[in-house]
Protein backbone atom coordinates (compact mmCIF):
# COMPACT_ATOMS: atom_id res chain seq x y z
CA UNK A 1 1.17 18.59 16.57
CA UNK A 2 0.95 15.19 14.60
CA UNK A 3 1.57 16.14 10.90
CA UNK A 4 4.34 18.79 11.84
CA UNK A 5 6.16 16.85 14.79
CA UNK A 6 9.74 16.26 14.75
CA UNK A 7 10.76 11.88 15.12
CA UNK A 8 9.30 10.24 18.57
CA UNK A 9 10.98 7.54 18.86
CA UNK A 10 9.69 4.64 21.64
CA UNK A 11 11.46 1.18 20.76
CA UNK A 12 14.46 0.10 18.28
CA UNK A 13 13.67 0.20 14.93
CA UNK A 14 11.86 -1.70 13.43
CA UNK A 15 9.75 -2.50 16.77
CA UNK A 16 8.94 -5.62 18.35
CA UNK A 17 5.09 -5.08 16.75
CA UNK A 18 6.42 -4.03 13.30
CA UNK A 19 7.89 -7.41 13.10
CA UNK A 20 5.75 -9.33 14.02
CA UNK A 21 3.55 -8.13 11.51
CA UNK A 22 6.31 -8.99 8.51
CA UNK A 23 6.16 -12.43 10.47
CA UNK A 24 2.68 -12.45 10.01
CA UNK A 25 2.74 -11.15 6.59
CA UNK A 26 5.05 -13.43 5.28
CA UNK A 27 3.32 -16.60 5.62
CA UNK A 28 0.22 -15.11 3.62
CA UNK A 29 2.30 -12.58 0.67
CA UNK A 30 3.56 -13.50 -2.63
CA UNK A 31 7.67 -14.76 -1.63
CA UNK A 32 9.27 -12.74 -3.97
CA UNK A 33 8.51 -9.40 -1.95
CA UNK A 34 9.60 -10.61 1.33
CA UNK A 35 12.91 -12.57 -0.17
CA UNK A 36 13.49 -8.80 -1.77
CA UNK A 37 14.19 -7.37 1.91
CA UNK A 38 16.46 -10.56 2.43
CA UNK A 39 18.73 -9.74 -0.75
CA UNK A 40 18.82 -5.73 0.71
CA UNK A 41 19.41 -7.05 4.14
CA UNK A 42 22.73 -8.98 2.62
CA UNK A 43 24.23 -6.14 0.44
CA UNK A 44 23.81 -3.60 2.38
CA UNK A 45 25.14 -5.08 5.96
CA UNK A 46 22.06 -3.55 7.86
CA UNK A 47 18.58 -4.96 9.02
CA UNK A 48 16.04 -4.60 5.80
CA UNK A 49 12.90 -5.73 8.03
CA UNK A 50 9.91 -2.60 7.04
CA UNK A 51 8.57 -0.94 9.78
CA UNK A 52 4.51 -1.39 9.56
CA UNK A 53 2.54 1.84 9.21
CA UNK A 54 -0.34 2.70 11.02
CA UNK A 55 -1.72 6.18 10.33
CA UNK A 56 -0.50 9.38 9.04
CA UNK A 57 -1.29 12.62 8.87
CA UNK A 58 0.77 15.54 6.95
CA UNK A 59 4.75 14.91 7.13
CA UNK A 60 4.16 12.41 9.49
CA UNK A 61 4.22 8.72 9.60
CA UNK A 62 2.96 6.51 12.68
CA UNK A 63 3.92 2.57 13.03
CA UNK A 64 2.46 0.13 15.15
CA UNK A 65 5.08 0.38 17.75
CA UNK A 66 3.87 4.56 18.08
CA UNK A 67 7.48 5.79 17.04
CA UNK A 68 6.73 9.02 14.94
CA UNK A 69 8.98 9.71 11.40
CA UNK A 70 9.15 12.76 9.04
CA UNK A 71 8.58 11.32 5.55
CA UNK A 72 10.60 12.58 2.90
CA UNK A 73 9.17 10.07 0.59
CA UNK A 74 5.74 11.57 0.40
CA UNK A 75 4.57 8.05 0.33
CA UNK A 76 6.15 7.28 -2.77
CA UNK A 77 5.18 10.62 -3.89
CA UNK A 78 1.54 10.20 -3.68
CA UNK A 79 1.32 12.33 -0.43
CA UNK A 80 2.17 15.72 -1.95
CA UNK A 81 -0.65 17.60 -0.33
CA UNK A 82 0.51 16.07 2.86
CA UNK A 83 -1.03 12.48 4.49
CA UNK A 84 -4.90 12.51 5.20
CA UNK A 85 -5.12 16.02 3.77
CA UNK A 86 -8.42 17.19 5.53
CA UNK A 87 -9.95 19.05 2.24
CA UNK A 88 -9.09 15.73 -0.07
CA UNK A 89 -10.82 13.43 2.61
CA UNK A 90 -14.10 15.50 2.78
CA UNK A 91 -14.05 15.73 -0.78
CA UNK A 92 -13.76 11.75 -0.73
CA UNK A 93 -16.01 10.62 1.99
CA UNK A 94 -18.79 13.16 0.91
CA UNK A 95 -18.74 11.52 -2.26
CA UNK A 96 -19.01 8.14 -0.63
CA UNK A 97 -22.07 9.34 0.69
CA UNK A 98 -24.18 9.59 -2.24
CA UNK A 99 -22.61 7.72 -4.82
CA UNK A 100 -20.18 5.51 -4.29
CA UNK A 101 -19.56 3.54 -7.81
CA UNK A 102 -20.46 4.27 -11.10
CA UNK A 103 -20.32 2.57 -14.07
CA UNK A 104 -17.19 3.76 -15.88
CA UNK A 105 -17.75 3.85 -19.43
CA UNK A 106 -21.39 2.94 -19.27
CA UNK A 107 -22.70 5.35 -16.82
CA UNK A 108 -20.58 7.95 -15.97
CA UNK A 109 -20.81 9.63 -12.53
CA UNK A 110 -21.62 13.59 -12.22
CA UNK A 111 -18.12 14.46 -10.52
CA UNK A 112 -15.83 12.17 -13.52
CA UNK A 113 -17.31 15.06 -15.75
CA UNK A 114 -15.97 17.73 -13.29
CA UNK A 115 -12.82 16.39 -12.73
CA UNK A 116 -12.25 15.71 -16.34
CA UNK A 117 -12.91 19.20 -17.47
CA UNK A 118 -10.81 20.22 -14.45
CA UNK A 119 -8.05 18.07 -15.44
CA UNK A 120 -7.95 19.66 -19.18
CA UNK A 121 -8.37 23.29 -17.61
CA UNK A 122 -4.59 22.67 -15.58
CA UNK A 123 -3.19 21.26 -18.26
CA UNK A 124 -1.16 22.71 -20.78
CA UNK A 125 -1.92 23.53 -24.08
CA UNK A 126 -4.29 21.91 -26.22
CA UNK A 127 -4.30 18.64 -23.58
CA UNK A 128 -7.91 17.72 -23.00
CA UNK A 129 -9.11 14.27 -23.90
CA UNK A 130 -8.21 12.41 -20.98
CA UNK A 131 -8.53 8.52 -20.08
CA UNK A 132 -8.89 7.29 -16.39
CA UNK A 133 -7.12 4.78 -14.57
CA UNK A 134 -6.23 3.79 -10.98
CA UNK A 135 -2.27 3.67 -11.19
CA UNK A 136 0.52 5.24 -13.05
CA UNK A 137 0.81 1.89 -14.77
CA UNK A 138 -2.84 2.15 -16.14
CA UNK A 139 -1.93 6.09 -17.67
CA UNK A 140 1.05 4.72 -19.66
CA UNK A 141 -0.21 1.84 -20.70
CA UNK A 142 -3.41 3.49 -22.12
CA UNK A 143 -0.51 5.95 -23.97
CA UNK A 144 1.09 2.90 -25.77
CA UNK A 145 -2.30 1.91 -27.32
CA UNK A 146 -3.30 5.42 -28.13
CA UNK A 147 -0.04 6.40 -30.07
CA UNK A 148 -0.24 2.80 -31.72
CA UNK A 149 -3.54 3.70 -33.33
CA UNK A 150 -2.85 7.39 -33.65
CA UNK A 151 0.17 6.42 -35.72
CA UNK A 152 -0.04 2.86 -37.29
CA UNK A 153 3.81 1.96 -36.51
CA UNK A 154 4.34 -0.22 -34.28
CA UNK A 155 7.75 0.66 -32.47
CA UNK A 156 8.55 2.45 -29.21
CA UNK A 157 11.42 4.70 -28.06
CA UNK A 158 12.39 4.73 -24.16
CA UNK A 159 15.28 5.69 -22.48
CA UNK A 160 17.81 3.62 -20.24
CA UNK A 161 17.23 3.56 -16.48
CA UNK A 162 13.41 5.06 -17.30
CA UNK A 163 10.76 3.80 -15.05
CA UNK A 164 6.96 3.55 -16.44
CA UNK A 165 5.33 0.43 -14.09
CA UNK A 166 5.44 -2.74 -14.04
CA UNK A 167 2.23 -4.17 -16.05
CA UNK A 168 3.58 -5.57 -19.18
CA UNK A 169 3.00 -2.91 -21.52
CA UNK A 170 5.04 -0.31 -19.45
CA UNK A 171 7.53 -3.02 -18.51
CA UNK A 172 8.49 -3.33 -21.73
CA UNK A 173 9.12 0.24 -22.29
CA UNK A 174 10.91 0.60 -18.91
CA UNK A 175 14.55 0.72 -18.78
CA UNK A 176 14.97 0.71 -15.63
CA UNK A 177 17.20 -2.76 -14.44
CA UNK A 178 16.84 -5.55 -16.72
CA UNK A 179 16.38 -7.67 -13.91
CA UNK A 180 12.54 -6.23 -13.48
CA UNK A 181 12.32 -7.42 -17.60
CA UNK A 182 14.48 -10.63 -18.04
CA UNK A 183 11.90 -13.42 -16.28
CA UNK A 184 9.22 -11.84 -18.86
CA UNK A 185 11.53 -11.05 -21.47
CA UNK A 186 9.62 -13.65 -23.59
CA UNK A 187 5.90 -12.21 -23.22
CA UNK A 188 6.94 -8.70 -23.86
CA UNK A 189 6.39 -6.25 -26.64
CA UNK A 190 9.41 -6.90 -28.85
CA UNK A 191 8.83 -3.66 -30.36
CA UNK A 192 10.89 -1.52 -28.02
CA UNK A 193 14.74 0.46 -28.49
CA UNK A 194 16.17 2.16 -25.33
CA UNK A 195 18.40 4.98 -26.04
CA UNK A 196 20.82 6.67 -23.44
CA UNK A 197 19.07 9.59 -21.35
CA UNK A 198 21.61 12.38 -21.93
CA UNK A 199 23.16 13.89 -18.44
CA UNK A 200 24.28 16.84 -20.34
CA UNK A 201 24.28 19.16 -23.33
CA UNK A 202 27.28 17.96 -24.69
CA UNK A 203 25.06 14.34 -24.85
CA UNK A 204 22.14 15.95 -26.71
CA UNK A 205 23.54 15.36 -29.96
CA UNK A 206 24.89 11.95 -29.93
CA UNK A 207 21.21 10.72 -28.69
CA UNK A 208 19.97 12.57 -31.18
CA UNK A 209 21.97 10.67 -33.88
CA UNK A 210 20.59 7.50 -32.15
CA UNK A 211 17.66 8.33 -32.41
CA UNK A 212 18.32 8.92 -36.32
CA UNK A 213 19.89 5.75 -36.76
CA UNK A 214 16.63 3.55 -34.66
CA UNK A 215 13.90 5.83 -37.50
CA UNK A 216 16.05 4.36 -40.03
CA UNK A 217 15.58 0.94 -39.56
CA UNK A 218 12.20 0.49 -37.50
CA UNK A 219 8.69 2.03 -38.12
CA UNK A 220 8.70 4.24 -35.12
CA UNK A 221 5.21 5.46 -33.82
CA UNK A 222 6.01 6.69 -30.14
CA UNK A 223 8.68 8.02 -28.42
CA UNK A 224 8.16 8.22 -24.20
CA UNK A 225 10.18 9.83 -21.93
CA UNK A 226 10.39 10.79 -17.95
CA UNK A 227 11.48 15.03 -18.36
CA UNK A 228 13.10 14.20 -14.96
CA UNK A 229 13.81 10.30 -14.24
CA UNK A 230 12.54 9.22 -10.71
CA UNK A 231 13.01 6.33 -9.67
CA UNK A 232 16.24 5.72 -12.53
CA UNK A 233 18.49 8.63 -9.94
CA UNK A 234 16.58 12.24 -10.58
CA UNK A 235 18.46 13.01 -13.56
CA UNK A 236 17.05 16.05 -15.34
CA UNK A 237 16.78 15.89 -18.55
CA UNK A 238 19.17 18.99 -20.02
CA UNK A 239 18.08 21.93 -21.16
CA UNK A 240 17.01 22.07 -24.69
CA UNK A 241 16.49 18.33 -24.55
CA UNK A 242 13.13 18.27 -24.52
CA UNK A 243 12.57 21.07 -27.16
CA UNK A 244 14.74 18.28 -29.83
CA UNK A 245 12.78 15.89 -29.01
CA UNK A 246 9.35 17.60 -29.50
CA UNK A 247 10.87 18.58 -33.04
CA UNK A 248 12.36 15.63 -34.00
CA UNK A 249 9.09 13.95 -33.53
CA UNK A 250 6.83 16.25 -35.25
CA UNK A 251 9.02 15.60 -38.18
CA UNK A 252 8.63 11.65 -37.94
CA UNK A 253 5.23 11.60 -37.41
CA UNK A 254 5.84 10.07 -33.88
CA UNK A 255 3.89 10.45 -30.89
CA UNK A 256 5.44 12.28 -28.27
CA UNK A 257 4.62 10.88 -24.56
CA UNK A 258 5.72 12.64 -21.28
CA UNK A 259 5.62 10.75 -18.57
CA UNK A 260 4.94 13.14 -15.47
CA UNK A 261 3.62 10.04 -13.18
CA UNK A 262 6.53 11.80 -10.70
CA UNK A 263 7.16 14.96 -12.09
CA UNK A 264 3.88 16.55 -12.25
CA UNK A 265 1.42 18.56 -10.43
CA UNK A 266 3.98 20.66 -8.69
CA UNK A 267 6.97 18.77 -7.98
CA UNK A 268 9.30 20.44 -9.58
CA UNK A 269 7.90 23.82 -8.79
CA UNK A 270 5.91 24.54 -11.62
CA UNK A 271 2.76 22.40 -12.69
CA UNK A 272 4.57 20.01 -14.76
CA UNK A 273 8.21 19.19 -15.72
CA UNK A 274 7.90 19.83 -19.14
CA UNK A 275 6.82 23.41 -18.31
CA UNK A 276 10.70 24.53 -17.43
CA UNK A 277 10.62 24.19 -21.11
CA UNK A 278 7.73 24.81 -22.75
CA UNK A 279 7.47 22.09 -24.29
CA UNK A 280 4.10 20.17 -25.21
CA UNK A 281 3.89 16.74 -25.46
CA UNK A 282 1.01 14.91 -27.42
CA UNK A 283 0.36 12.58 -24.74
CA UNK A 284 0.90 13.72 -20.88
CA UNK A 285 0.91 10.34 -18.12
CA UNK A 286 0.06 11.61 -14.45
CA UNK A 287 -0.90 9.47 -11.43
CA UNK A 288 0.76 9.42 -7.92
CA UNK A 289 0.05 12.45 -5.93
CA UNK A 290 -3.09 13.10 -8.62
CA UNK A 291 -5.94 11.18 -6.28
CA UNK A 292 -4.26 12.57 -2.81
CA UNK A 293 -3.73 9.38 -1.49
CA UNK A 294 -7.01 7.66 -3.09
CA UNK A 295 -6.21 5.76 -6.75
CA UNK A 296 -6.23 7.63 -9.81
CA UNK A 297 -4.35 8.02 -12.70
CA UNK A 298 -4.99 9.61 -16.42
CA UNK A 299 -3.30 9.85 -19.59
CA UNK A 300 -4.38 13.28 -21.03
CA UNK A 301 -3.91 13.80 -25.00
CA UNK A 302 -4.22 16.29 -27.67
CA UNK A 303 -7.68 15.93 -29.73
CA UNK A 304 -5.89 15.39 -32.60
CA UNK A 305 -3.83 12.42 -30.97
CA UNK A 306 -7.14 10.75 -29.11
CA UNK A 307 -8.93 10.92 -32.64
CA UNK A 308 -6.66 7.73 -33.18
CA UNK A 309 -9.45 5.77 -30.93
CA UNK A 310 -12.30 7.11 -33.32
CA UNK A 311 -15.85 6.93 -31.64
CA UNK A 312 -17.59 4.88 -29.47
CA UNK A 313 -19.96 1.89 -31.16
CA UNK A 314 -21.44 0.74 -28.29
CA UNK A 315 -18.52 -1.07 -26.52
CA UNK A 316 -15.72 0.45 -25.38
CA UNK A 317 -11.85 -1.37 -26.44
CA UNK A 318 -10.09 0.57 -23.42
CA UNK A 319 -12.25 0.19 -20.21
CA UNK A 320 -11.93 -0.92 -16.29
CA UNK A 321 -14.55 -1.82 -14.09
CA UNK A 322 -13.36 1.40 -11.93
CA UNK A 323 -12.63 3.74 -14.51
CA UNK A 324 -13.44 7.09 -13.29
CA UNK A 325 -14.32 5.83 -9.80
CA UNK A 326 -16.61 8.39 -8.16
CA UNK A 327 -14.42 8.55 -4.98
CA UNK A 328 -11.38 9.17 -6.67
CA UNK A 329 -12.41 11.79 -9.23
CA UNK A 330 -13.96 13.66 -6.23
CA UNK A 331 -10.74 13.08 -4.33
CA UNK A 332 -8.40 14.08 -7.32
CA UNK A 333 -11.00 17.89 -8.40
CA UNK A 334 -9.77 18.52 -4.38
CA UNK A 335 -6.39 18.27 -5.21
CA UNK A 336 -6.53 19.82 -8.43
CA UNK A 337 -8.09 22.48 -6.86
CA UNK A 338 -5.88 22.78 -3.72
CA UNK A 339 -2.95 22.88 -5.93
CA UNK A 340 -4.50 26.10 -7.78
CA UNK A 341 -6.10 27.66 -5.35
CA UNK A 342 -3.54 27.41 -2.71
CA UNK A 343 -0.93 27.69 -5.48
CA UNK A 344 1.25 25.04 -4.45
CA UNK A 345 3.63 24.73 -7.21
CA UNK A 346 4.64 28.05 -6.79
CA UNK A 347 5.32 27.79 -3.39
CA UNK A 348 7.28 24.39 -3.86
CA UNK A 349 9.48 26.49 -6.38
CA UNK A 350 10.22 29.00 -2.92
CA UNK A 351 10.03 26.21 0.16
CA UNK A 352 12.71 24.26 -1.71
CA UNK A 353 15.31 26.49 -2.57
CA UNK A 354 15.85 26.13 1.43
CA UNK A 355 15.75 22.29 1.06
CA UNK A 356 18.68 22.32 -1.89
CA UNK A 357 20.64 24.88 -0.19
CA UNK A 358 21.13 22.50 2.52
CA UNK A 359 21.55 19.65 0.94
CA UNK A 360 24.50 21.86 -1.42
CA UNK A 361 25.90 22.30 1.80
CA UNK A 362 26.63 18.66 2.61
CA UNK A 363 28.17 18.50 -1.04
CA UNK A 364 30.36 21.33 -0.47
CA UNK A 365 31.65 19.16 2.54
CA UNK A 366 31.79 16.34 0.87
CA UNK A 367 35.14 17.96 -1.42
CA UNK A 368 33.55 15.69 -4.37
CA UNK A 369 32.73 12.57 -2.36
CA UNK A 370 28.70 13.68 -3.24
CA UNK A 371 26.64 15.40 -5.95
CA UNK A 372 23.46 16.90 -5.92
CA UNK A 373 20.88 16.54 -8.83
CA UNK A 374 16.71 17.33 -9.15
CA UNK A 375 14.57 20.29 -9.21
CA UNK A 376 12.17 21.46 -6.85
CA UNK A 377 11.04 18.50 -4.16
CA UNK A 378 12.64 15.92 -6.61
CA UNK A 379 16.07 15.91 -5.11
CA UNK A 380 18.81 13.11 -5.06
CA UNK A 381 22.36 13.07 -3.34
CA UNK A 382 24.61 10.59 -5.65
CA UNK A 383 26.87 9.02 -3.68
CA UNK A 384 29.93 6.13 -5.21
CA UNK A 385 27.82 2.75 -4.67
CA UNK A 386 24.62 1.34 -3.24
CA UNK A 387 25.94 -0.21 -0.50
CA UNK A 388 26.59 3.01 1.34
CA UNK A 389 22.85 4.73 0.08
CA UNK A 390 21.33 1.42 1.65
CA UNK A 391 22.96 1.81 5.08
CA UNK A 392 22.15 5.49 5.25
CA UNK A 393 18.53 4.60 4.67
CA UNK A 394 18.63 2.71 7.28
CA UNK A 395 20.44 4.94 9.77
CA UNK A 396 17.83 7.28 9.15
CA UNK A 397 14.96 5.27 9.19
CA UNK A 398 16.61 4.82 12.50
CA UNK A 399 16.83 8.25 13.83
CA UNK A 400 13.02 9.09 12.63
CA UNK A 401 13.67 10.02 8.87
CA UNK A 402 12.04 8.09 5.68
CA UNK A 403 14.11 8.63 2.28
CA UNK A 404 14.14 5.95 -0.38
CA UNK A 405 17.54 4.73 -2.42
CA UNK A 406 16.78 5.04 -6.06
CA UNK A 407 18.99 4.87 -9.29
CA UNK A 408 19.45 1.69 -11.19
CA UNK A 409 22.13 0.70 -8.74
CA UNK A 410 20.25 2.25 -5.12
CA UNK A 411 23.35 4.86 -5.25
CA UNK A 412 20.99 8.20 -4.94
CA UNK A 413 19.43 9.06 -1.75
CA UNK A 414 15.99 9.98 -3.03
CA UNK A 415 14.70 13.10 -0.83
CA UNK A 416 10.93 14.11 -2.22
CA UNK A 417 9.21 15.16 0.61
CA UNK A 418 5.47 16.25 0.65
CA UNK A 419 4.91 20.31 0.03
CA UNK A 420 3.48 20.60 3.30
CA UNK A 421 6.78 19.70 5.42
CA UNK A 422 7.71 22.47 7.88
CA UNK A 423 10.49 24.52 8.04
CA UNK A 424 11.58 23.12 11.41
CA UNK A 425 11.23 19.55 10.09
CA UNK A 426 13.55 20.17 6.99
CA UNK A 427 16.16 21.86 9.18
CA UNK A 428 15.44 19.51 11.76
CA UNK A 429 16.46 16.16 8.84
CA UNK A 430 19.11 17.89 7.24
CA UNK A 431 20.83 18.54 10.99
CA UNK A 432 20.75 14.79 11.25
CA UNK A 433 22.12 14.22 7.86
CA UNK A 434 24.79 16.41 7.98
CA UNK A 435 25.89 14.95 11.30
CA UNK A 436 25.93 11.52 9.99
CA UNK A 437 26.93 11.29 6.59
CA UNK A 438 30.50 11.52 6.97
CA UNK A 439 30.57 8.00 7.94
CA UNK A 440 28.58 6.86 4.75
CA UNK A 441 30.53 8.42 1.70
């Protein structure tokens, strides 16, 4: 059945239709995107060329060629309730039945109210002023201007190899590859100090002290941080990290901002990263899988930390044509309400102990070549270099499998697949990887 099928597979990979759509695509998109495959295509030895979607449905991916994958990408993680989940699309085209746009900030639509208070109900703690947005990009940089006028200082704390978007306020704060930063380097916030993300407890203490040495010198007003970093290699932030952090800032009068873009609404196996912890931030960042595979996004603060906007006079200074789009709040109170209902992050914290016992398998055969780091459906294998992560995305891709390299140098293979893959299609991805990575470490 499409959504739990194992990889059809009818022509080579990519397909004689996927590429002639990249042909066709080429002559009309921006060059840097397609001049990005070219540079993979040359360090990694192997073809680069995308296939070209054309519907999905669960774990499933179809191209335009009709070859079948599992995806263990979740669609960049947005797909966590599976592709075209039925309840989220009712939810979504009911809506687009009677009202289809709103006006935001102006004239609010019934269900923005009903997501909103759903929204603050999941959320931990005293999170429950929330603003809208239609991309993880929009939720953090929404968090930049709240802690600005929440605290008056000006400067912000990230972490090396963190990823927040690409818009210029997150890009600044990202520290994920320079080379994303450098061509803008002169139009971003100069505002900004990256510390290390400590690996281990033993590293706790010397960020700390960096963190120290930065409040000395700058006026510090935000500190933001990824509990688990996604796209910079699914390094987990160690225990007792988070809990240093949340004091250290309470005692500098700095704004604490998870970023749980990735991380939250049941990745990890409970409803947010920062849960493993306890640990509450003042600002919470969440996007991706929150709209189900429709755009939406929200930063959700403390009252105390959203006081810094004051009240409305008439004209809002943080608005979007589509904030609070009626589609996607309808789309996102179905997945908030799937999640609970259906008690998903529970059941990610069961489904993928299988998932990591397999994958622990290929590192115990490995004899050190591999590692294995993550939580839940966030996992990564760490291999020596990119070069080898890049190739084995491609073999896969090959056999029917979608994974993504991340890490700041491509050398983890990223394996988040959505909560609704089978049994059988796990079993069925690891057989293939554990027949086939021998030749890639």
């Amino acid at each position: 059945m499409f959504g739990q099928d194992l990889p059809t597979l009818k022509t080579e990979i990519p397909g004689p239709q996927s590429r002639a759509y990249v042909d066709r695509l080429s002559t009309t998109e921006c060059p840097a995107i397609t001049a990005r495959r070219a540079r993979r295509s040359e360090r990694s030895g192997v073809d680069q060329d995308p296939i070209v979607w054309a519907k999905a449905l669960g774990s499933n991916v179809e191209d335009v060629d009709g070859n079948i994958y599992v995806d263990l990408t979740s669609g960049f993680g947005v797909a966590s309730l599976g592709h075209a989940n039925p309840a989220i699309l009712s939810a979504g085209n009911d809506q687009s039945q009677t009202l289809l746009h709103a006006m935001g900030d102006v004239y609010p639509s019934n269900i923005k109210v009903e997501f909103s208070e759903k929204l603050a109900q999941i959320c931990p703690g005293d999170l429950q002023y929330s603003i809208l947005g239609l991309n993880g990009s929009d939720a953090v940089a929404a968090a930049l201007k709240t802690a600005l006028l929440k605290s008056a200082k000006p400067h912000i704390i990230s972490f090396e190899d963190s990823y927040h978007g690409l818009f210029y306020g997150p890009l600044a704060v990202s520290g994920y590859r320079k080379s994303f930063r450098e061509p803008f380097q002169s139009q971003l916030n100069k505002e900004v100090s990256r510390v290390r993300f400590p690996k281990n407890e033993g590293e706790i203490s010397v960020c700390m002290d960096q963190l120290e040495k930065i409040a000395k010198t700058k006026n510090v007003g935000a500190l933001i941080i990824e509990p688990i970093l996604g796209r910079g290699g699914e390094h987990v932030a160690p225990d007792g990290f988070l809990t240093a952090l949340r004091v250290w800032t309470q005692k500098n009068a700095i704004v604490l901002i998870f970023d749980e873009i990735w991380t939250g609404l049941g990745r990890t196996g409970k409803w947010f990263a920062c849960d493993h912890e306890g640990v509450l931030p003042d600002l919470m960042c969440l996007g991706k899988s929150l709209g189900g595979g429709f755009p939406l996004s929200a930063l959700i603060g403390t009252p105390d930390t959203m006081a810094g906007w004051g009240n409305s006079n008439g004209e809002a200074i943080h608005t979007a044509t589509f904030l609070g789009h009626p589609v996607s709040c309808a789309a996102g109170l179905a997945v908030l309400n799937l999640l609970e209902k259906e008690d998903w992050p529970n059941t990610v914290a069961q489904k993928s102990v299988t998932l990591e016992g397999l994958l622990m398998k290929i590192v115990k055969k490995s004899e050190g070549k591999l590692s294995l780091r993550g939580r839940g459906y966030l996992q990564g294998l760490v291999f020596s270099d990119s070069t080898r992560v890049l190739a084995l995305v491609d073999f896969l891709r090959e056999q029917g499998y979608l994974v993504l390299p991340s890490g700041k140098n491509a050398e983890v293979l990223a394996v988040t697949p959505p909560f609704v893959i089978s049994e059988q299609q796990i079993l069925s991805f690891y057989q293939c990887l554990n027949q086939s990575i021998i030749n890639f470490w």
